[in-house]
N, C-alpha and C. Protein backbone atom coordinates (compact mmCIF):
# COMPACT_ATOMS: atom_id res chain seq x y z
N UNK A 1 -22.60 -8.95 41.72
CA UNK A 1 -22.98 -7.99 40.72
C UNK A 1 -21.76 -7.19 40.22
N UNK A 2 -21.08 -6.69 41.00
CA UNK A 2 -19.67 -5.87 40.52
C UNK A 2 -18.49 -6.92 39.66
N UNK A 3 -18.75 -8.04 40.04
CA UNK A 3 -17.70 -8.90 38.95
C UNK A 3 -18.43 -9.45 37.87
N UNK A 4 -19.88 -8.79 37.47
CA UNK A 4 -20.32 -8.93 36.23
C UNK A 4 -19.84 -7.82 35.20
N UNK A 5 -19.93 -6.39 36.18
CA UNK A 5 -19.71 -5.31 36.12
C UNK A 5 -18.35 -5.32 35.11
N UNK A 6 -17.76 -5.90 35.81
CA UNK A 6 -16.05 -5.62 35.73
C UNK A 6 -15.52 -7.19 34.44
N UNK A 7 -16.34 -7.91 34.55
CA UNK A 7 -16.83 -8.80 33.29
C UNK A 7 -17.03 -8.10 31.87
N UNK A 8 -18.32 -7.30 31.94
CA UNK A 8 -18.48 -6.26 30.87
C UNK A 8 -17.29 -5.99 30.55
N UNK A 9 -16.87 -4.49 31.53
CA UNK A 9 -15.75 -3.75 30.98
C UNK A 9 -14.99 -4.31 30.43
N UNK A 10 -14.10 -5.65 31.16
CA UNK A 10 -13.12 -6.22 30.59
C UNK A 10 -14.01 -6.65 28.68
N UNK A 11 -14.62 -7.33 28.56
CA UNK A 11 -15.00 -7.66 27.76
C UNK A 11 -14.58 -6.27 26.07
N UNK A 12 -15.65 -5.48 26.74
CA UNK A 12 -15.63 -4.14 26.00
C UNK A 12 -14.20 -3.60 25.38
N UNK A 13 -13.35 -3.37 26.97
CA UNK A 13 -11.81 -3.32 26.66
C UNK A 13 -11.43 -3.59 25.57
N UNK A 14 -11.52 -4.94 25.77
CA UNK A 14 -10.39 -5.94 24.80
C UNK A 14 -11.32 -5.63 23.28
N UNK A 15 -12.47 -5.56 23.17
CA UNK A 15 -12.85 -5.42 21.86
C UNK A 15 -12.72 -4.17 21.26
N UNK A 16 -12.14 -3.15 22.02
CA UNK A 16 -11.88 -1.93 21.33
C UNK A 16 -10.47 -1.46 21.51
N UNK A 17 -9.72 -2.75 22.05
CA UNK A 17 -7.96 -2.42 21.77
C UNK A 17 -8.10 -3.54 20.27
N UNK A 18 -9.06 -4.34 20.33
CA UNK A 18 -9.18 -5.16 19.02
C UNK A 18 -8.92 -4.24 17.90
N UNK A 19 -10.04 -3.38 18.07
CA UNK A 19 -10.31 -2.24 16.67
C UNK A 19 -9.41 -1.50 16.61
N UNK A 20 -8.68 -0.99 17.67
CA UNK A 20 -7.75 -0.11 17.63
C UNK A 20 -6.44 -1.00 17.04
N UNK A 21 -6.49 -1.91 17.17
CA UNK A 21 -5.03 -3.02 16.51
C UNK A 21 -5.20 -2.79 14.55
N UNK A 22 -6.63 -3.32 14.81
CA UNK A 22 -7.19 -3.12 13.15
C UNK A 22 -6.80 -1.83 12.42
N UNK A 23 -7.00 -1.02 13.40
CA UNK A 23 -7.03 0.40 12.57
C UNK A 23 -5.04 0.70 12.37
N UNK A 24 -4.79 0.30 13.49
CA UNK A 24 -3.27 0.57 13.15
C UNK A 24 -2.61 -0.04 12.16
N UNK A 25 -3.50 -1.44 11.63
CA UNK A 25 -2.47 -2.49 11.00
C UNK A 25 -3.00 -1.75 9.76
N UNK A 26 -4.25 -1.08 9.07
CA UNK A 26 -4.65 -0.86 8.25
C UNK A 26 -4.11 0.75 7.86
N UNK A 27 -3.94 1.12 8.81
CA UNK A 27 -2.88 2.51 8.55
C UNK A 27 -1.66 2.38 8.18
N UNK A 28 -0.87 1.13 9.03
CA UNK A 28 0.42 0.49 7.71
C UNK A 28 0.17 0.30 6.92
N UNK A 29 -0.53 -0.27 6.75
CA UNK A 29 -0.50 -1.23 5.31
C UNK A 29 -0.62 -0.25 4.21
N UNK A 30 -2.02 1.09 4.36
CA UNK A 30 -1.81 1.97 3.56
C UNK A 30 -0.63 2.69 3.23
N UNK A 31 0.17 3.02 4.16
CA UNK A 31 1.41 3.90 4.27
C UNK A 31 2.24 3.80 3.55
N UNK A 32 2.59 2.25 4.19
CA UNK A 32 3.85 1.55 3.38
C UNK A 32 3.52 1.14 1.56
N UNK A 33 2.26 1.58 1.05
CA UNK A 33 1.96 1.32 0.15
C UNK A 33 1.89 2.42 -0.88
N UNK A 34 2.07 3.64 -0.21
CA UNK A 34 1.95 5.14 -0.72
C UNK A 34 3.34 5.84 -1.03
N UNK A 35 3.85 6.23 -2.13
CA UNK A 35 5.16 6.76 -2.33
C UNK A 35 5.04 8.64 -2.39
N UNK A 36 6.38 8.19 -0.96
CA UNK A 36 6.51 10.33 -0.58
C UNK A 36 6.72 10.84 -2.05
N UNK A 37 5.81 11.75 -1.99
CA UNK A 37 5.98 12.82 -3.27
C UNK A 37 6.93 13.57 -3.07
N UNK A 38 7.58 13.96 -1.96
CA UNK A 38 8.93 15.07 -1.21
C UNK A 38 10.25 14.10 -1.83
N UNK A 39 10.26 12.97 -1.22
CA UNK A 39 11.38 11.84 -0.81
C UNK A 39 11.47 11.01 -2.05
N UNK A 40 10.29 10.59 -2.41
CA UNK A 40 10.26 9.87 -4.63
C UNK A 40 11.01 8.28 -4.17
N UNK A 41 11.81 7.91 -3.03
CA UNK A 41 13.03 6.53 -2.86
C UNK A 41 11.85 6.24 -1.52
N UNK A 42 11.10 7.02 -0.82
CA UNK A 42 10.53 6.65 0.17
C UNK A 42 9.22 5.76 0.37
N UNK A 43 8.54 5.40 1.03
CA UNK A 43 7.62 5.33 1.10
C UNK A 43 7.08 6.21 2.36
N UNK A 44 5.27 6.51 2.49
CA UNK A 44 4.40 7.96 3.41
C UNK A 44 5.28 7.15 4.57
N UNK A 45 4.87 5.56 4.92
CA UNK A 45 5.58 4.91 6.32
C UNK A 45 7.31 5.38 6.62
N UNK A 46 8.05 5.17 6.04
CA UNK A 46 9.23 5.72 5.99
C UNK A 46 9.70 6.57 6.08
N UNK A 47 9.14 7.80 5.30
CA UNK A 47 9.40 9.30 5.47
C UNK A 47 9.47 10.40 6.39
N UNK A 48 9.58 11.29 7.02
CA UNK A 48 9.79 12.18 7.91
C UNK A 48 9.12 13.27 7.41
N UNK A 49 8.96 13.35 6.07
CA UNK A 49 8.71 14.41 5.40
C UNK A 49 7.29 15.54 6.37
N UNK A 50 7.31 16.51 5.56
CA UNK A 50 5.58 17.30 6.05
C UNK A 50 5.17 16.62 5.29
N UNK A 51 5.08 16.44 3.69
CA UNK A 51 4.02 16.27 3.22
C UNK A 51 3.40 14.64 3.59
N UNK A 52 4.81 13.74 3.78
CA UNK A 52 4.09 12.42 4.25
C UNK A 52 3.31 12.32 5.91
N UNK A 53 4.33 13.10 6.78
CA UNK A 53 3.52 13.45 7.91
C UNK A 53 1.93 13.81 7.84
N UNK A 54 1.79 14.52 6.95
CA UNK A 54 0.20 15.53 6.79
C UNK A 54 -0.66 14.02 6.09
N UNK A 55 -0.15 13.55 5.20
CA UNK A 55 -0.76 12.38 4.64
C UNK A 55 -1.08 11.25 5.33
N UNK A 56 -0.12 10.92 6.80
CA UNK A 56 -0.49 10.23 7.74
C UNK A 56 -1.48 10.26 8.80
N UNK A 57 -1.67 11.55 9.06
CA UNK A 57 -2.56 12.29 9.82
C UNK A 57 -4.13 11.90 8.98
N UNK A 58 -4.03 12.48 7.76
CA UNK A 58 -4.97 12.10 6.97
C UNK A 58 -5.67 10.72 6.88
N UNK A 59 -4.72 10.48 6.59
CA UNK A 59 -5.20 8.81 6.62
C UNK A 59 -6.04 8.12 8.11
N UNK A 60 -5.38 8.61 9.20
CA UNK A 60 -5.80 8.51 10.59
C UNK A 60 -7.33 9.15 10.77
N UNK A 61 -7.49 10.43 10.51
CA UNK A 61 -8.97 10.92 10.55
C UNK A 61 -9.87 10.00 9.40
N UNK A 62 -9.09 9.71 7.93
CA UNK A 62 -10.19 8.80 7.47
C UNK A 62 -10.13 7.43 7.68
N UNK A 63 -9.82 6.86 8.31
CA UNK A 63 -9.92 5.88 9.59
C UNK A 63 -10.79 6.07 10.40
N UNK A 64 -10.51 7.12 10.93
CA UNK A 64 -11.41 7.00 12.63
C UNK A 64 -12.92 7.54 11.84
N UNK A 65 -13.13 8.09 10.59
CA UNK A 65 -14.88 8.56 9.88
C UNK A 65 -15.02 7.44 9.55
N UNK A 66 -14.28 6.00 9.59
CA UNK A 66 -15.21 4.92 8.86
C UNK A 66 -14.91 4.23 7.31
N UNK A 67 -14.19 5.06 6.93
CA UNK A 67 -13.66 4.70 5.31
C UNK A 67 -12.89 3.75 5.12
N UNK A 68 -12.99 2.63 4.07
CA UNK A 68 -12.30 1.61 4.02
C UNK A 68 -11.21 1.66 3.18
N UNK A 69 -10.20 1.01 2.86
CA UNK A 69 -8.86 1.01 2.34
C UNK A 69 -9.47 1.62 0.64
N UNK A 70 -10.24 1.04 0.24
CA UNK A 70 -11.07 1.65 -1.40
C UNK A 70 -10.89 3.28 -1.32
N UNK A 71 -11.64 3.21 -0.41
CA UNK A 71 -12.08 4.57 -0.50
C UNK A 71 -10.62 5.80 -0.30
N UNK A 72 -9.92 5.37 0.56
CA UNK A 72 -8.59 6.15 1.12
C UNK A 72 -7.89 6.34 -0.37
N UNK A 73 -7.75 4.70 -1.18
CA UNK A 73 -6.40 5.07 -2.30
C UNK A 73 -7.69 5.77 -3.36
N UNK A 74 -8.78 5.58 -3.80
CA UNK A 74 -9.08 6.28 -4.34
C UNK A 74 -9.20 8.16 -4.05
N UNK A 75 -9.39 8.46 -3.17
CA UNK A 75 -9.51 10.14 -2.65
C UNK A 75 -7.92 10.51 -2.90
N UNK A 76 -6.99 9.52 -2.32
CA UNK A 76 -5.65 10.38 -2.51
C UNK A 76 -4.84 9.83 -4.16
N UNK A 77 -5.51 9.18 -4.93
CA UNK A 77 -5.30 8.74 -6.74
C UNK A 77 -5.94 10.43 -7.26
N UNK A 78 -7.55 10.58 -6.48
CA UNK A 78 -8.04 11.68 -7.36
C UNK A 78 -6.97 12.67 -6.69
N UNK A 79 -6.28 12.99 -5.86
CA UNK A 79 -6.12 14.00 -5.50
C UNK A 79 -4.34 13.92 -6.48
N UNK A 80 -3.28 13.12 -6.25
CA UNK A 80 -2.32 12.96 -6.29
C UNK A 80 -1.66 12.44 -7.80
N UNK A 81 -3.01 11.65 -7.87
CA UNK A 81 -2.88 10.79 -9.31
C UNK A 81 -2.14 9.05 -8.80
N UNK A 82 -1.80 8.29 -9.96
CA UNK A 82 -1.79 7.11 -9.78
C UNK A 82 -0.48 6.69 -9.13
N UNK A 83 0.57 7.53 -9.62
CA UNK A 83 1.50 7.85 -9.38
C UNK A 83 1.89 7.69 -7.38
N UNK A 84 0.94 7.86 -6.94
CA UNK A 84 1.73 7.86 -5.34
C UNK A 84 1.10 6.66 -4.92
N UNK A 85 0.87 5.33 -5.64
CA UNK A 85 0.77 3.94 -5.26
C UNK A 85 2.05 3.90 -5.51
N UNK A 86 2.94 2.55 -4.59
CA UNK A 86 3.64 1.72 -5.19
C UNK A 86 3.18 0.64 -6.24
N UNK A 87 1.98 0.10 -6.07
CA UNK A 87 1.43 -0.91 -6.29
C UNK A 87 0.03 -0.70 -7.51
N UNK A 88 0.16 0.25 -8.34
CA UNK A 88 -0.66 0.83 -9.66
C UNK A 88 -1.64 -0.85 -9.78
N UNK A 89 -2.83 -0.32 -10.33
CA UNK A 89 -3.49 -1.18 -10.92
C UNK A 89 -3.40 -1.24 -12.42
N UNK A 90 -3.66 -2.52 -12.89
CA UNK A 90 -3.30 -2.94 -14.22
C UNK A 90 -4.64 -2.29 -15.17
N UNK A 91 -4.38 -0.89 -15.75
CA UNK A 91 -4.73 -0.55 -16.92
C UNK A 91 -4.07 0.32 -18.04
N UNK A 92 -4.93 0.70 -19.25
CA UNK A 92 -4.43 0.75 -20.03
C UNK A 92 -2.84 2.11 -20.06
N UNK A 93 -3.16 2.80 -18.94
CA UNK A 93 -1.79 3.66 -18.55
C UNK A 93 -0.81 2.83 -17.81
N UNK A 94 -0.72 1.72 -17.39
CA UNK A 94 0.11 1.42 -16.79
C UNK A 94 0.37 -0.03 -17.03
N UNK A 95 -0.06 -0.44 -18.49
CA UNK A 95 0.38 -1.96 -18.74
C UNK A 95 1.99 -2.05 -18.78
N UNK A 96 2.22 -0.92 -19.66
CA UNK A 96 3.58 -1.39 -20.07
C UNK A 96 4.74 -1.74 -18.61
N UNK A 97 4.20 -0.60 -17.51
CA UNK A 97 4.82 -1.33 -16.19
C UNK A 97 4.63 -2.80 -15.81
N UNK A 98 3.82 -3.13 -16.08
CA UNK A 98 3.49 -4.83 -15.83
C UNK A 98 3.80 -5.42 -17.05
N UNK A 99 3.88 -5.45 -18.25
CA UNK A 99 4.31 -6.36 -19.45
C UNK A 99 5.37 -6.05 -19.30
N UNK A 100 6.45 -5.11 -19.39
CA UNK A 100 7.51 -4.81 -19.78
C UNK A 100 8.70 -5.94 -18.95
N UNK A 101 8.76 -6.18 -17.82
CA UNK A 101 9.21 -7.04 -17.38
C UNK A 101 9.28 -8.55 -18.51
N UNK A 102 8.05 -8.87 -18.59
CA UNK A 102 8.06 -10.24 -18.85
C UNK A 102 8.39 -10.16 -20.48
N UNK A 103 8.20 -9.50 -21.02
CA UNK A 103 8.99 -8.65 -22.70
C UNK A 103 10.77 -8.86 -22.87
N UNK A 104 10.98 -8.57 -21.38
CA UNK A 104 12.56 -8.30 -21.42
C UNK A 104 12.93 -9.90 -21.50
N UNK A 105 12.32 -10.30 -20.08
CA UNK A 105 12.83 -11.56 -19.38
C UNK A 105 12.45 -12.84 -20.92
N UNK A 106 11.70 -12.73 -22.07
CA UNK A 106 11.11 -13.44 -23.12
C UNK A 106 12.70 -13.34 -24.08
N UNK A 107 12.77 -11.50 -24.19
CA UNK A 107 13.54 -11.18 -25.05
C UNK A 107 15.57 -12.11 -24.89
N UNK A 108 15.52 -11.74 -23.43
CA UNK A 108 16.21 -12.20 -23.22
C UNK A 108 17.02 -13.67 -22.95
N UNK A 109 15.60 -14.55 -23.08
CA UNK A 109 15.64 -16.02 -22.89
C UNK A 109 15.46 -16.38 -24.60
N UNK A 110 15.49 -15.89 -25.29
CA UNK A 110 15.09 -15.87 -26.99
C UNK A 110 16.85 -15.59 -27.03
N UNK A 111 17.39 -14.97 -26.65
CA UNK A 111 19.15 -14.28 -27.32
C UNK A 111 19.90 -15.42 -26.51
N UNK A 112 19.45 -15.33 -25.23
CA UNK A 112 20.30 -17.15 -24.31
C UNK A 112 20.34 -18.07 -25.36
N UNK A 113 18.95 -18.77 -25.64
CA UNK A 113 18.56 -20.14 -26.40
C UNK A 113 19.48 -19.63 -27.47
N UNK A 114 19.25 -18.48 -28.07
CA UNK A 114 19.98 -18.57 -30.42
C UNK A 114 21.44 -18.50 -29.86
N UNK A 115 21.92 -18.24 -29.10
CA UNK A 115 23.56 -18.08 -28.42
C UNK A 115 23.80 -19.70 -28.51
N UNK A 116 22.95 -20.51 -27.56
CA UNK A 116 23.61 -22.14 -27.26
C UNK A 116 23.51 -22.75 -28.10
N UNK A 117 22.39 -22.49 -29.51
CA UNK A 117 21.93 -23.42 -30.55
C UNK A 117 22.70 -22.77 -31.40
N UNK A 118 23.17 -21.98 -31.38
CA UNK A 118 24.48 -21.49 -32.52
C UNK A 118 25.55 -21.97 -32.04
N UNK A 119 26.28 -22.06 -31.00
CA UNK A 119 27.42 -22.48 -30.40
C UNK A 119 27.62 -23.89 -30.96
N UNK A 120 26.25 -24.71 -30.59
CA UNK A 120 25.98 -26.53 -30.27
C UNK A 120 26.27 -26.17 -32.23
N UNK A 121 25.52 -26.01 -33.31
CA UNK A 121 25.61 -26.03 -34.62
C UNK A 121 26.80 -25.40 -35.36
């Protein structure tokens, strides 16, 4: 009976260093995804700062209430604005961050090509 006992526990153990792995990997992942408002070159994971410290903490209590990654970047978007993602979603405030790249890299493969076909003519 006691090495059923001790069966359980072990069992139990391991499924709640499981969750506890989950919760840590999901607290990076947010972190490293959040830019220090103090530091602006940092990311919350990186920083030392208070304010990223306090934001880490944060993130940890809405973790341990149950809240999923949605819910975290949305509460700290309303609170912070869009601005403390690294990783902005594609709308109409923030296309030109995502087109603008491929605008340049067009513009610039358009002045390559009329350079070699003027050279070759």
């Amino acid at each position: 009976m006691k090495i059923l006992k001790f069966i359980f526990a072990f069992f139990i153990f391991m499924n709640m260093s499981a969750l506890n792995a989950q919760d840590k990997n999901l607290h990076t992942k947010i972190t490293k995804n959040l830019r220090c408002l103090i530091c602006q070159g940092q990311s919350i994971y990186d920083s030392d700062s208070e304010f990223a410290n306090s934001v880490k903490i944060l993130i940890e209590r809405k973790i341990d209430n149950g809240e999923n990654e949605k819910e975290i970047y949305d509460y700290l978007i309303g609170k912070y604005g869009e601005w403390i993602l690294y990783d902005p979603k594609f709308s109409k405030n923030t296309y030109i961050l995502w087109l603008l790249p491929v605008v340049i890299f067009l513009i610039g493969g358009f002045v390559i090509f009329r350079l070699f076909i003027i050279k070759k003519n």
